[in-house]
C-alpha atoms as a PDB file:
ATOM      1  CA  UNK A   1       0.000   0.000   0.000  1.00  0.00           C
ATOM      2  CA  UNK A   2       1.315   3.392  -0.971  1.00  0.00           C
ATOM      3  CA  UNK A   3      -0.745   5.227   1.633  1.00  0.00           C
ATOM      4  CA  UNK A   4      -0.739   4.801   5.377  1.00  0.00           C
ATOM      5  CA  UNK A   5      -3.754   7.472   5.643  1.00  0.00           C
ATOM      6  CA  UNK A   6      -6.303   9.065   3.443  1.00  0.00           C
ATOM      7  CA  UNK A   7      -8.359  12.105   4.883  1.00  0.00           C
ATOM      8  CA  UNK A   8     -11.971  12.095   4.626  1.00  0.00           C
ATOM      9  CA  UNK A   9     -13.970  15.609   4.932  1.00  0.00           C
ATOM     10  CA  UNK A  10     -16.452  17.415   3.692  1.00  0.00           C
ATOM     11  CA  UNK A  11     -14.945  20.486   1.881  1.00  0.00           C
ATOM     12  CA  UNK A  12     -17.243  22.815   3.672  1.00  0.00           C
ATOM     13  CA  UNK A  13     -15.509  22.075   7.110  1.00  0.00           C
ATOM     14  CA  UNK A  14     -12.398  23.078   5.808  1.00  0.00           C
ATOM     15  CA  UNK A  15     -13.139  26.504   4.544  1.00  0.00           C
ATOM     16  CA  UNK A  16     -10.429  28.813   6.175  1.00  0.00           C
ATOM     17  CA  UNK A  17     -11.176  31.278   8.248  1.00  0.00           C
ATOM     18  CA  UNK A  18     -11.233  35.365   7.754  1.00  0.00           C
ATOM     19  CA  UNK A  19      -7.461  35.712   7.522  1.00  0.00           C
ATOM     20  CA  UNK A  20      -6.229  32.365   7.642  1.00  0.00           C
ATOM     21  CA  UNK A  21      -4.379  30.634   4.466  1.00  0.00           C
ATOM     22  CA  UNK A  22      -5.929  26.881   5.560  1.00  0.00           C
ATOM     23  CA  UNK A  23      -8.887  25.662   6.605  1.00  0.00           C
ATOM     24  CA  UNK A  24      -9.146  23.907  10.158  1.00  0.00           C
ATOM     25  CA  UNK A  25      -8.837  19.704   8.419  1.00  0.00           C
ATOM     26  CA  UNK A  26      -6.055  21.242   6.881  1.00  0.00           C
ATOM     27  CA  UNK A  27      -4.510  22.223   9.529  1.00  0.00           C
ATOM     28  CA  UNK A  28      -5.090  19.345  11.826  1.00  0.00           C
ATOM     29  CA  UNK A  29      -3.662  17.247   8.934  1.00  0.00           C
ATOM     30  CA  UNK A  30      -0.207  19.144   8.694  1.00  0.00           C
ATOM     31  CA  UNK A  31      -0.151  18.981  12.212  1.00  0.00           C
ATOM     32  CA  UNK A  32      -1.004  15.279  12.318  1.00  0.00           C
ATOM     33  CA  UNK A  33       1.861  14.851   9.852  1.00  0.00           C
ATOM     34  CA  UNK A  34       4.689  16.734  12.184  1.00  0.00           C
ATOM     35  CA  UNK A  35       3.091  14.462  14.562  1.00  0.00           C
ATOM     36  CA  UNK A  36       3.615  10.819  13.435  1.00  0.00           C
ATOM     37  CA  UNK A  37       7.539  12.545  11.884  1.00  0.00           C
ATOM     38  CA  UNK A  38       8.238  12.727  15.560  1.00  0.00           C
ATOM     39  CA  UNK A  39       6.668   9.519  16.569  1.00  0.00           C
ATOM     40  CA  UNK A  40       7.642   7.443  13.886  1.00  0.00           C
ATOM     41  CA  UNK A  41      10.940   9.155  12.861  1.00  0.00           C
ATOM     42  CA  UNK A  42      12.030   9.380   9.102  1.00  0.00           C
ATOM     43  CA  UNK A  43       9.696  10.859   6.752  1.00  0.00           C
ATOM     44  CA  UNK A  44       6.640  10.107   8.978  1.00  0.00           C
ATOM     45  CA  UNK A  45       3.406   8.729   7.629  1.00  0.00           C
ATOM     46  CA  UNK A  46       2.048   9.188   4.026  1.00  0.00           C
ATOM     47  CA  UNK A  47      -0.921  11.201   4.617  1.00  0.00           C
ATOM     48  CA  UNK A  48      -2.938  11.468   1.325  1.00  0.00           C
ATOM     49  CA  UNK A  49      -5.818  14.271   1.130  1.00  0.00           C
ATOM     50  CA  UNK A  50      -7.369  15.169  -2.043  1.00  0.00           C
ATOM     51  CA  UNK A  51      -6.818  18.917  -2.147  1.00  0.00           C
ATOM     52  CA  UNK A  52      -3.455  17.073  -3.800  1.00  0.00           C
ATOM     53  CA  UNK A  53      -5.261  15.800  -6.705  1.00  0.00           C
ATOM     54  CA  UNK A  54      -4.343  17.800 -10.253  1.00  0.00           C
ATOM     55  CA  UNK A  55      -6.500  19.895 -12.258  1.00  0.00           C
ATOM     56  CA  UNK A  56      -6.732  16.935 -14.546  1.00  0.00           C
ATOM     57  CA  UNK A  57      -7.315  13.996 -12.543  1.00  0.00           C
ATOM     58  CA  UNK A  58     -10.592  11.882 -12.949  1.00  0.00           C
ATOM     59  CA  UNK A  59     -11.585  12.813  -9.642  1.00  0.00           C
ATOM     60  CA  UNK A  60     -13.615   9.712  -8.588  1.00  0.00           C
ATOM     61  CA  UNK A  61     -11.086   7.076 -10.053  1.00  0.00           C
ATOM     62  CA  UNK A  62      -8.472   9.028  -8.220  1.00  0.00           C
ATOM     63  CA  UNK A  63     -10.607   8.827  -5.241  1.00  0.00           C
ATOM     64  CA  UNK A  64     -11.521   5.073  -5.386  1.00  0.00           C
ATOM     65  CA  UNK A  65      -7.228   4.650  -6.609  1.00  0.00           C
ATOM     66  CA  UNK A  66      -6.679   6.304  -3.206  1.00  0.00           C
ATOM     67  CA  UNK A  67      -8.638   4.571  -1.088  1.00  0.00           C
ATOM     68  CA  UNK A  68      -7.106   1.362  -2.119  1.00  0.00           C
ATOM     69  CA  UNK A  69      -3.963   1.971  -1.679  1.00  0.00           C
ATOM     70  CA  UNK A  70      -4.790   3.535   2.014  1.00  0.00           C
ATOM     71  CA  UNK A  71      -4.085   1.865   5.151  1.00  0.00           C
ATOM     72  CA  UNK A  72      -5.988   4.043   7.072  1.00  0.00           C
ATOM     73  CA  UNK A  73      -8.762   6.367   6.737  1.00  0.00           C
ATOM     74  CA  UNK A  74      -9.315   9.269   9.290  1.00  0.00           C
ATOM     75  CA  UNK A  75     -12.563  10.677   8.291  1.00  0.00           C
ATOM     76  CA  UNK A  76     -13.807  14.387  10.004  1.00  0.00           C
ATOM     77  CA  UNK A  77     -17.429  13.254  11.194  1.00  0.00           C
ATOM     78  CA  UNK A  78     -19.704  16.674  10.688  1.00  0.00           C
ATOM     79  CA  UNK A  79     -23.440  17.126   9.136  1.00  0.00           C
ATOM     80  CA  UNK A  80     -21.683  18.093   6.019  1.00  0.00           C
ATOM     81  CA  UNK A  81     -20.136  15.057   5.692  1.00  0.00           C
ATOM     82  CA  UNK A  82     -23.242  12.927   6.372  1.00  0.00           C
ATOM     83  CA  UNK A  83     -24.935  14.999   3.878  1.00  0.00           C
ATOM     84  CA  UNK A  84     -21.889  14.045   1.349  1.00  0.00           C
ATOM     85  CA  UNK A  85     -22.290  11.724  -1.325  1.00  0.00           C
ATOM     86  CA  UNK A  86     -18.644  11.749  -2.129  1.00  0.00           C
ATOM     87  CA  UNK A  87     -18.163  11.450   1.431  1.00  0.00           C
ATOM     88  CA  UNK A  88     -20.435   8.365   1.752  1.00  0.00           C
ATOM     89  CA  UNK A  89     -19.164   7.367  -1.188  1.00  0.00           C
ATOM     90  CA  UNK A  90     -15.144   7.487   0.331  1.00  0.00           C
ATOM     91  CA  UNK A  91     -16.473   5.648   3.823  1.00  0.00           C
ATOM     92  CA  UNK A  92     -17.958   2.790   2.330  1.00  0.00           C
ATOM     93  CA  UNK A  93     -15.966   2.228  -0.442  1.00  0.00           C
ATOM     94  CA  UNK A  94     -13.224   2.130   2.021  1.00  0.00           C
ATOM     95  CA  UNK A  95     -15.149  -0.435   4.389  1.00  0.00           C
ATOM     96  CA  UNK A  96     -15.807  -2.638   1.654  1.00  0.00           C
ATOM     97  CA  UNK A  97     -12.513  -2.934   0.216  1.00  0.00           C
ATOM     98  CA  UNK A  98     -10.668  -3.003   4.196  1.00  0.00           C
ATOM     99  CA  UNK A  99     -13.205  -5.086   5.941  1.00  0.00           C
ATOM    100  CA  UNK A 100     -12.648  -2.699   8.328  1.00  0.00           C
ATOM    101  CA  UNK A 101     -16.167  -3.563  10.082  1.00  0.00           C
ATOM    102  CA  UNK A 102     -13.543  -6.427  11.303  1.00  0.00           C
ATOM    103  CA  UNK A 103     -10.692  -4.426  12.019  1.00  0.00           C
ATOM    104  CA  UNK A 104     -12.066  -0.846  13.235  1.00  0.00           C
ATOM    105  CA  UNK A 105      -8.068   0.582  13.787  1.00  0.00           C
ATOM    106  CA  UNK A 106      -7.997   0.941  10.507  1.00  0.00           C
ATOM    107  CA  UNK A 107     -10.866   4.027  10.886  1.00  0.00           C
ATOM    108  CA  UNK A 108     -10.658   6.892  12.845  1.00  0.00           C
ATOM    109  CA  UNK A 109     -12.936   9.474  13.185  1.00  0.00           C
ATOM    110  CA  UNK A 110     -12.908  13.226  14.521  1.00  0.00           C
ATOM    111  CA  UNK A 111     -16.069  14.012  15.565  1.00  0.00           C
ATOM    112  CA  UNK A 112     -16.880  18.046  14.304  1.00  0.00           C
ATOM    113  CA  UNK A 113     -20.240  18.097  15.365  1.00  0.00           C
ATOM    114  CA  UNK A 114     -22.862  16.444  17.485  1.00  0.00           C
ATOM    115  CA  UNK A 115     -24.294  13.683  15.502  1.00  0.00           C
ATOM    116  CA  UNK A 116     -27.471  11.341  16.109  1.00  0.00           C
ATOM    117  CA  UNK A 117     -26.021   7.703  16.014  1.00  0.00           C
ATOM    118  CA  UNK A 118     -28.888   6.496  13.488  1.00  0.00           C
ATOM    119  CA  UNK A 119     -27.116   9.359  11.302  1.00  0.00           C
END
């Protein structure tokens, strides 16, 4: 696998504040980065998020690409995101191709808002 973690977010929970060059997801996932560099030593973890994708990529087959080659998903739980089809779309394609119902450390999620379970 090529990726150790892919970032799933809505893109309207990481609009940057008044004055600020990144949005908060962005910023958590820099700082995740520096993180697991100190933990882990070397170059760290390979954190993929798809504000890297090109102008020209086919964004869902980049996606799905992605996703498969991710260990790990960390996914930034909000009402935008359940509201998400992409976002959906990311979760359970990464469920499915992980198993991860059998191995939850493979998912990690950041809760952003309050969310009904049943959601």
């Amino acid at each position: 696998m090529s990726h150790d973690v892919f970032v799933s977010y809505a893109h309207s929970d990481d609009v940057p504040p008044s004055g600020a060059e990144f949005g908060w997801v962005t910023t958590f996932t820099e700082e995740l980065k520096k993180l697991l560099r100190m933990k882990i030593g070397g170059q760290g973890a390979d954190v993929w998020m798809d504000h890297q994708l090109t102008s020209n990529d086919r964004v869902t087959d980049t996606l799905m690409q992605k996703l498969r080659e991710s260990r790990t998903i960390v996914l930034f739980l909000s009402r935008g995101y359940l509201r998400s089809r992409w976002c959906k779309d990311e979760i359970n394609s990464f469920l499915e191709q992980h198993g991860a119902h059998k191995n939850k450390e493979s998912v990690f999620v950041v809760v952003l808002d309050e969310i009904n379970r049943k959601e």
